[in-house]
C-alpha atoms as a PDB file:
ATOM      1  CA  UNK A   1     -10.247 -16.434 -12.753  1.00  0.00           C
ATOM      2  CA  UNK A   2      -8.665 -19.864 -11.413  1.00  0.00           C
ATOM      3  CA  UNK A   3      -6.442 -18.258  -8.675  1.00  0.00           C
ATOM      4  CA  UNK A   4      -4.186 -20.121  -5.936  1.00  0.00           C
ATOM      5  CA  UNK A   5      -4.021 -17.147  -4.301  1.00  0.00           C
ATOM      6  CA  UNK A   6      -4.492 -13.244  -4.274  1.00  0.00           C
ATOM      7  CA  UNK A   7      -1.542 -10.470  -3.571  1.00  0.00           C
ATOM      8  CA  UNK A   8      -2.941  -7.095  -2.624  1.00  0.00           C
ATOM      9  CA  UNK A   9      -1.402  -3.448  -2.674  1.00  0.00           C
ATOM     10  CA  UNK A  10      -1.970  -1.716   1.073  1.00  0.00           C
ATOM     11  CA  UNK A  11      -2.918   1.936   0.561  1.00  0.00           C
ATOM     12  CA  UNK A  12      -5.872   2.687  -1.554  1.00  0.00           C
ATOM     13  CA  UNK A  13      -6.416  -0.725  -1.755  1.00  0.00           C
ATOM     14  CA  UNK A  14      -7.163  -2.263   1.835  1.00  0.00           C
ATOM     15  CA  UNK A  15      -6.995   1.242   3.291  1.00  0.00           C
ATOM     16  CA  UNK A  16      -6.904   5.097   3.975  1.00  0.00           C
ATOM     17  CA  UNK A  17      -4.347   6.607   6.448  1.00  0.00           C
ATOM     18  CA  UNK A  18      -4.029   9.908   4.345  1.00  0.00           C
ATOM     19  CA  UNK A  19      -5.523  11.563   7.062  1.00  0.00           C
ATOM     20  CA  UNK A  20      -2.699  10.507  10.107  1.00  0.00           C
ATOM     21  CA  UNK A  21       0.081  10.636   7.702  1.00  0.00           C
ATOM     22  CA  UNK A  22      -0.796  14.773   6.692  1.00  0.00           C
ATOM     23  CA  UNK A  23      -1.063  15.474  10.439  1.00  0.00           C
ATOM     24  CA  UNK A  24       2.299  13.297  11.122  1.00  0.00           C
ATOM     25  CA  UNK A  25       3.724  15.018   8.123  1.00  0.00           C
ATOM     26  CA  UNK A  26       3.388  18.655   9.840  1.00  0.00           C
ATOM     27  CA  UNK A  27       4.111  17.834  12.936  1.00  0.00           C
ATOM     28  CA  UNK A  28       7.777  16.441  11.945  1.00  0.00           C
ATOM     29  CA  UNK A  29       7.684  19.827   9.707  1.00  0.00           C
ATOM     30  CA  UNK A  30       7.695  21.620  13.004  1.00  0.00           C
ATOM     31  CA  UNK A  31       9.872  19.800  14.826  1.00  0.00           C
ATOM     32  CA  UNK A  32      13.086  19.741  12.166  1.00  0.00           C
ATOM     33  CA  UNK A  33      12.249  23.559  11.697  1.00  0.00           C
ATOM     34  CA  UNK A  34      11.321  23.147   8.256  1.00  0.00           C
ATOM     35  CA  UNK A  35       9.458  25.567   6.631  1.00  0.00           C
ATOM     36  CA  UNK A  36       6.698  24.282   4.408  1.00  0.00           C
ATOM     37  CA  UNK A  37       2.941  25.044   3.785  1.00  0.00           C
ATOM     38  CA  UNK A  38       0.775  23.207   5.749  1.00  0.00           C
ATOM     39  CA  UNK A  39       0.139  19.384   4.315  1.00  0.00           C
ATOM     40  CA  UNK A  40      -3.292  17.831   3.695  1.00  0.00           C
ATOM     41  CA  UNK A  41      -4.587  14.668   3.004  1.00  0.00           C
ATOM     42  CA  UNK A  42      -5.410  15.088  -0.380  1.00  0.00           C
ATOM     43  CA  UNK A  43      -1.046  15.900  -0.763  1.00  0.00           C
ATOM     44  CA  UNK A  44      -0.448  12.741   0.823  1.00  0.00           C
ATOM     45  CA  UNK A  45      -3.233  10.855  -1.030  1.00  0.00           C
ATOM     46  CA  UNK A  46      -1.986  12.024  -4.468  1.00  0.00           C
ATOM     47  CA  UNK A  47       1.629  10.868  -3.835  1.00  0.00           C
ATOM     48  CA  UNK A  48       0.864   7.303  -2.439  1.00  0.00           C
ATOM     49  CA  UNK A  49       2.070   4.208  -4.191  1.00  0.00           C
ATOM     50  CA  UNK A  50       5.382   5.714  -4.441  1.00  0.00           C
ATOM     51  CA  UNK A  51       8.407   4.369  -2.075  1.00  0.00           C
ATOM     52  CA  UNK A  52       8.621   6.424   0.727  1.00  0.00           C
ATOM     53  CA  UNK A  53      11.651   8.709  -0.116  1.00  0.00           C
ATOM     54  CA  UNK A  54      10.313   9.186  -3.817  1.00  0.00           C
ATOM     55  CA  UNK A  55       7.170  10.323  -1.794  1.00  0.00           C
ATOM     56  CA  UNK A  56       8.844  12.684   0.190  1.00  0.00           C
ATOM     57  CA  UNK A  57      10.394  14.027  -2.795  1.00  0.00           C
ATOM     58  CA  UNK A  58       6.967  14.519  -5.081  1.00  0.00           C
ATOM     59  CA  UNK A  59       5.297  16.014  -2.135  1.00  0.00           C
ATOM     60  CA  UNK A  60       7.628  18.407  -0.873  1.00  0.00           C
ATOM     61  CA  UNK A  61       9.186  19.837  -4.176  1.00  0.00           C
ATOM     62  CA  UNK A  62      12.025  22.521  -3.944  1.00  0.00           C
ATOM     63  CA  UNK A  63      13.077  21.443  -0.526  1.00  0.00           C
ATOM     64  CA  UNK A  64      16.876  21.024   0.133  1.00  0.00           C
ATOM     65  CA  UNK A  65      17.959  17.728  -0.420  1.00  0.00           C
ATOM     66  CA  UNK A  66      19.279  17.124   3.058  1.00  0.00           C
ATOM     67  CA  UNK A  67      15.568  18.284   3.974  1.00  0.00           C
ATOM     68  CA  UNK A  68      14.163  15.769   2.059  1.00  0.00           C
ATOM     69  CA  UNK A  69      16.422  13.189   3.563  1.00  0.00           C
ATOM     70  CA  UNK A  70      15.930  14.277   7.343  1.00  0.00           C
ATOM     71  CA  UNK A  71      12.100  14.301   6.362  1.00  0.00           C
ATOM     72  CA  UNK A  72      12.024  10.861   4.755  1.00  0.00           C
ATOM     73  CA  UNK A  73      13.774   9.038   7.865  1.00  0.00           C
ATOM     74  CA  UNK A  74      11.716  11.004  10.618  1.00  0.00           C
ATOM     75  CA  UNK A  75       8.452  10.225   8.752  1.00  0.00           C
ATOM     76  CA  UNK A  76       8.932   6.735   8.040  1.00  0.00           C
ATOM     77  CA  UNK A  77       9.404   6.502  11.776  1.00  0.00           C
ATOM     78  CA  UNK A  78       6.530   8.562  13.116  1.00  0.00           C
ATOM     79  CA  UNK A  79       3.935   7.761  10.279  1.00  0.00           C
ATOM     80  CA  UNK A  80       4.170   3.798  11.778  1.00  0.00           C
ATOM     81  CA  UNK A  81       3.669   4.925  14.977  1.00  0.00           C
ATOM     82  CA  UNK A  82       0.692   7.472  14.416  1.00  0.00           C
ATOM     83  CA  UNK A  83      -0.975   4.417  12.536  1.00  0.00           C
ATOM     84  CA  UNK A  84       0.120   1.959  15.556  1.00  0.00           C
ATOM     85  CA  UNK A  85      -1.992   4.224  17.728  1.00  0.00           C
ATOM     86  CA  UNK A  86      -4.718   5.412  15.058  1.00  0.00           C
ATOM     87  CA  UNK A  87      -4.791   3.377  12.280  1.00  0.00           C
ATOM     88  CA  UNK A  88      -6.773   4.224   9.553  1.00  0.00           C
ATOM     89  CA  UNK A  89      -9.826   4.015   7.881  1.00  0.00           C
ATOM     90  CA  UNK A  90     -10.279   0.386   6.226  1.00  0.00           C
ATOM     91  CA  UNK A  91     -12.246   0.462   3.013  1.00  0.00           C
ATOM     92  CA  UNK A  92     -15.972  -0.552   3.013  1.00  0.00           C
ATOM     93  CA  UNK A  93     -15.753  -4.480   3.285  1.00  0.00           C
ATOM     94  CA  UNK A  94     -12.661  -4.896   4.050  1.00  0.00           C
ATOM     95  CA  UNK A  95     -13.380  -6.065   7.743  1.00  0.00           C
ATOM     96  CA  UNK A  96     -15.581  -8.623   6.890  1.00  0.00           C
ATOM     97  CA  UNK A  97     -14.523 -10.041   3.214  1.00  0.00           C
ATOM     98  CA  UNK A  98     -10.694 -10.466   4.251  1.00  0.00           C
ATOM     99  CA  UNK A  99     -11.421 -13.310   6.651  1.00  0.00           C
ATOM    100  CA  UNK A 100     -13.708 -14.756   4.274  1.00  0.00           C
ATOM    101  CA  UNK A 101     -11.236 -14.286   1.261  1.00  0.00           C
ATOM    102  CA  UNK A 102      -8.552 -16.287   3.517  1.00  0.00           C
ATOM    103  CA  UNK A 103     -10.741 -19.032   4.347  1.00  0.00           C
ATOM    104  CA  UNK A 104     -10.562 -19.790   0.361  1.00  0.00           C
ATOM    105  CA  UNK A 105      -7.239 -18.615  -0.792  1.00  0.00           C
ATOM    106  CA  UNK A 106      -3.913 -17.767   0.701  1.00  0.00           C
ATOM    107  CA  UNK A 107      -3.799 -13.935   0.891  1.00  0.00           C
ATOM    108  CA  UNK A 108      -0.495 -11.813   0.575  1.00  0.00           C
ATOM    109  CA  UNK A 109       0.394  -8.311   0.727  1.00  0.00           C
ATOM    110  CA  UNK A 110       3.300  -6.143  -1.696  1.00  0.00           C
ATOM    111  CA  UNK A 111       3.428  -2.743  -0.741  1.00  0.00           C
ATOM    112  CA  UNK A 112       5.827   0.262  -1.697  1.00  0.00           C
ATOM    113  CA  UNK A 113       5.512   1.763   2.373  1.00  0.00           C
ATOM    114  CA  UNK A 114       8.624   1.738   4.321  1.00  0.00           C
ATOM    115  CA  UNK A 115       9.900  -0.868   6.859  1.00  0.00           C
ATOM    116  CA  UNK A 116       7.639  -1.996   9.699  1.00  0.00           C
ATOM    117  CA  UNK A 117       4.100  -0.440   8.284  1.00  0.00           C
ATOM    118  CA  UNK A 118       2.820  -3.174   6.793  1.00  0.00           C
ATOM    119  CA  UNK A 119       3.418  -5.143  10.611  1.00  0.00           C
ATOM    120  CA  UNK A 120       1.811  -1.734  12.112  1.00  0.00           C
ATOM    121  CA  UNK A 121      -1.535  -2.753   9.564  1.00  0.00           C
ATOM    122  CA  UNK A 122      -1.898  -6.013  10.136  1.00  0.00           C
ATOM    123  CA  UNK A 123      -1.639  -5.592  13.957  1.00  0.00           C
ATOM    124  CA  UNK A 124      -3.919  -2.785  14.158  1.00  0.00           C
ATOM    125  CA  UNK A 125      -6.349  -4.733  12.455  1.00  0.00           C
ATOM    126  CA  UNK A 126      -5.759  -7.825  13.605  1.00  0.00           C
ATOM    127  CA  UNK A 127      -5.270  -9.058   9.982  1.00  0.00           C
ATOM    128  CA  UNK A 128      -2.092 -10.904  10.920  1.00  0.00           C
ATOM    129  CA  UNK A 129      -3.531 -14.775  10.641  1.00  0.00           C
ATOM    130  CA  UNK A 130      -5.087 -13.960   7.598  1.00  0.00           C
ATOM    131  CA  UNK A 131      -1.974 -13.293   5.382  1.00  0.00           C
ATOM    132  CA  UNK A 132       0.677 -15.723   5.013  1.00  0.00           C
ATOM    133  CA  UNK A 133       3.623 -13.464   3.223  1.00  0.00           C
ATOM    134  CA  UNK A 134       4.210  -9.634   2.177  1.00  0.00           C
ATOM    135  CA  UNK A 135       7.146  -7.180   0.901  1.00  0.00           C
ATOM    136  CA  UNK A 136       7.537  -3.715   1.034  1.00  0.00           C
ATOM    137  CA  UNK A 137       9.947  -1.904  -0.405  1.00  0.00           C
ATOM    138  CA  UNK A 138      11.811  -0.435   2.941  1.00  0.00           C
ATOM    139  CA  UNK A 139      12.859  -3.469   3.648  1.00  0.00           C
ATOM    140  CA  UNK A 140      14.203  -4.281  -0.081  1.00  0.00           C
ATOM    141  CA  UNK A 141      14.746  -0.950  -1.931  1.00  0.00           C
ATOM    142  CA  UNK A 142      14.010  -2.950  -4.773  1.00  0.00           C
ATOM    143  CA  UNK A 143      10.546  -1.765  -7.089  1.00  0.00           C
ATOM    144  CA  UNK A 144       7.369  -3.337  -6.690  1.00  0.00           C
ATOM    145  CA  UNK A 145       7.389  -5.500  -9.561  1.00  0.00           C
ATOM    146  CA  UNK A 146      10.456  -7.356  -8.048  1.00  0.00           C
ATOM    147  CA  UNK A 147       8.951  -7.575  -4.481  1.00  0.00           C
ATOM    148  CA  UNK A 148       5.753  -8.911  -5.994  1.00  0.00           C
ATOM    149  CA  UNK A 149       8.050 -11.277  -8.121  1.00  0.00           C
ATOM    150  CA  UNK A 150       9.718 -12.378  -4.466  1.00  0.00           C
ATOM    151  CA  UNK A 151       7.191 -13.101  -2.625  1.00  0.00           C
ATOM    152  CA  UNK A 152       5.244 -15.199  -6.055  1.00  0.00           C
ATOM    153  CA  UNK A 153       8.728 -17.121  -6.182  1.00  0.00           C
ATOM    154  CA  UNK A 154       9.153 -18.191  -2.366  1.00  0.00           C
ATOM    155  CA  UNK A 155       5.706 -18.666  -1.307  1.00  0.00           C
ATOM    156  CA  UNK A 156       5.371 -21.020  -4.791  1.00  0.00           C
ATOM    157  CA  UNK A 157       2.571 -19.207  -6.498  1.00  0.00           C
ATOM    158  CA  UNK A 158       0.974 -20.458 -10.023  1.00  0.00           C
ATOM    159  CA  UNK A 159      -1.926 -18.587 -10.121  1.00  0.00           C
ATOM    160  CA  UNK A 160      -1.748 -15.123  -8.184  1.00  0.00           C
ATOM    161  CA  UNK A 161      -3.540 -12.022  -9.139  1.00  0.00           C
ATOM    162  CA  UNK A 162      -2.616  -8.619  -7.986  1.00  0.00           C
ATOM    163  CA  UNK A 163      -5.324  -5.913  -6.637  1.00  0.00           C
ATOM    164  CA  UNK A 164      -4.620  -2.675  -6.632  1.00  0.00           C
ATOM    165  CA  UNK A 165      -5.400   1.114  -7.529  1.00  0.00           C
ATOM    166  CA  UNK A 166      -2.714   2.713  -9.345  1.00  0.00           C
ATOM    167  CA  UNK A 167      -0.838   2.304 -12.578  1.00  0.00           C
ATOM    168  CA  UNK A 168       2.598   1.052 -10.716  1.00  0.00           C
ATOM    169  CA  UNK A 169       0.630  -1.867  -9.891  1.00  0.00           C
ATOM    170  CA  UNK A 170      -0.610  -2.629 -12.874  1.00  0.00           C
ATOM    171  CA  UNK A 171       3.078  -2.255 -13.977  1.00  0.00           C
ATOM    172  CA  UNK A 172       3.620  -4.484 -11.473  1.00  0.00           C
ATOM    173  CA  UNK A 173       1.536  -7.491 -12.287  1.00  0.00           C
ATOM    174  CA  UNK A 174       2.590  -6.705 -15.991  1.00  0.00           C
ATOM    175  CA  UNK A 175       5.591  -7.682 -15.207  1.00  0.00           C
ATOM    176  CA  UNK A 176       5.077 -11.044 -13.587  1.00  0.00           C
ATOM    177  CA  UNK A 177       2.755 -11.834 -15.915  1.00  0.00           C
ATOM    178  CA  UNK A 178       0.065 -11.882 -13.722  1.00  0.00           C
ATOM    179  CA  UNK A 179      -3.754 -10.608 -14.206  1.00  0.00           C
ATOM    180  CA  UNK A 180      -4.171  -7.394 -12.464  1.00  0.00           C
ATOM    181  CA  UNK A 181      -7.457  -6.537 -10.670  1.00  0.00           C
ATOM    182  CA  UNK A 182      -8.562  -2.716 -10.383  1.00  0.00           C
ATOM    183  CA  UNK A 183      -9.274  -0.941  -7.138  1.00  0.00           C
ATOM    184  CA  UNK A 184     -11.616   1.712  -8.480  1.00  0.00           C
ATOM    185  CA  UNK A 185     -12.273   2.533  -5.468  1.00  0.00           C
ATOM    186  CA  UNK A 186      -8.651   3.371  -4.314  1.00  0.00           C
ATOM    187  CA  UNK A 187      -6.680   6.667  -4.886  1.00  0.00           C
ATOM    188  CA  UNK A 188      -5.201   6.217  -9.073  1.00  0.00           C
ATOM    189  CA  UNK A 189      -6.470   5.776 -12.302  1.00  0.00           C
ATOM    190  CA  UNK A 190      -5.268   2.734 -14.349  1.00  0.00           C
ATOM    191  CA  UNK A 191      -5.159   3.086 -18.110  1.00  0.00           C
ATOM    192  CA  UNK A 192      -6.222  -0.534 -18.123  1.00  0.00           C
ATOM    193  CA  UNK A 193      -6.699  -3.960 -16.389  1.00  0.00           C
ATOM    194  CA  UNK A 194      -7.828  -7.526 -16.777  1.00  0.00           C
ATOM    195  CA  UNK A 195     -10.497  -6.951 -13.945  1.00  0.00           C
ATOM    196  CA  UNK A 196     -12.137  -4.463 -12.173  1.00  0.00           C
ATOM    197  CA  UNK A 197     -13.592  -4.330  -8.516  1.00  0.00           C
ATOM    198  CA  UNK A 198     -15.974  -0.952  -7.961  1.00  0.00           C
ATOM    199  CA  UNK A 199     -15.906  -2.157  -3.557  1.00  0.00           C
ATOM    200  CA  UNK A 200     -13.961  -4.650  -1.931  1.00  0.00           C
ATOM    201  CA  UNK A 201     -17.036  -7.018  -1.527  1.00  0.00           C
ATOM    202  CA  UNK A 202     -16.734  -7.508  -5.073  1.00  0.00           C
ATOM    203  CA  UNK A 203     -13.407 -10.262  -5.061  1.00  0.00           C
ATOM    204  CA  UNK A 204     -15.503 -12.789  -3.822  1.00  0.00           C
ATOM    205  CA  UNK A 205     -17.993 -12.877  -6.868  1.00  0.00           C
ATOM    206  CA  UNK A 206     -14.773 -12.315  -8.790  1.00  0.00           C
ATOM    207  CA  UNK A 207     -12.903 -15.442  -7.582  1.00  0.00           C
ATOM    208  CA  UNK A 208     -16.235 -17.366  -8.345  1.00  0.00           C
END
């Protein structure tokens, strides 16, 4: 691929917080009073990609809609600052191949989290120089494919791809007309894709 520059999906993609999020998850279970069955990583994990209150929704099924609502705002709250103070687990390569990645090409980030995570990542990481523009949508409500659209239109992309595991983000680079690049690795399964990357170390013989 001739790229000017690479957009990348957060969870699944750059990393894992499955693990905080199913502990923070419970814990604002107990503290509403909200009876529920105890949530695990893998319930988190099979809901991700979604916007936050859609997540809520798919992973809590039957639950009162006021529930759901009271459950959406707490968690979008205390997942970002569980992964302030604990992070998560970054992918294999990640650490090492992002730096490298932005030495070459400007690097971006489109996400479907709610408000303020993204910042939470790339501080915990220390990412922050690397990547020059991202969207989420909690801070547009708007679906991914517009957000990646946004931040392709300000930032003056011609030649983007967008990485990522699931098949909203193929959807997503579908409809910008983009080439979308497969995180096998990550937590979905894509129907298809114009690329594929089996570990993160792989986009840099890609982008050769």
């Amino acid at each position: 691929m001739r790229l000017d520059s690479i957009v990348f999906d957060l969870d699944g993609t750059l990393w894992d917080t499955c693990e905080t999020c199913a502990m923070v998850w419970n814990e604002v279970l107990a503290r509403l009073a909200i009876t529920y069955r105890t949530i695990t990583a893998a319930d988190v994990r099979a809901i991700a990609g979604q916007p936050h209150m859609e997540a809520i929704r798919q992973a809590f099924p039957g639950l009162a809609e006021n529930d759901l609502v009271r459950l959406a705002d707490a968690t979008a709250i205390a997942d970002n600052a569980a992964v302030a103070r604990d992070g998560g687990a970054l992918y294999p390569g990640v650490h090492e191949h992002v730096p490298a990645l932005a030495r070459r090409l400007p690097l971006l980030i489109v996400s479907n989290c709610q408000q303020g995570y993204i910042e939470t990542f790339l501080s915990w990481t220390g990412f922050g120089p690397h990547f020059i523009d991202f969207e989420c949508w909690g801070n547009t409500g708007r679906t991914k494919g517009e957000n990646l659209g946004a931040v392709i239109a300000r930032n003056g992309l011609r030649a983007p791809c967008f990485v990522g595991d699931t098949e909203g983000d193929r959807s997503a680079a579908e409809a910008n007309g983009v080439p979308f690049v497969y995180a096998s690795y990550g937590f979905g399964t894509v129907a298809r894709y114009d690329h594929r990357i089996d570990r993160f170390a792989d986009m840099a013989a890609l982008i050769d």
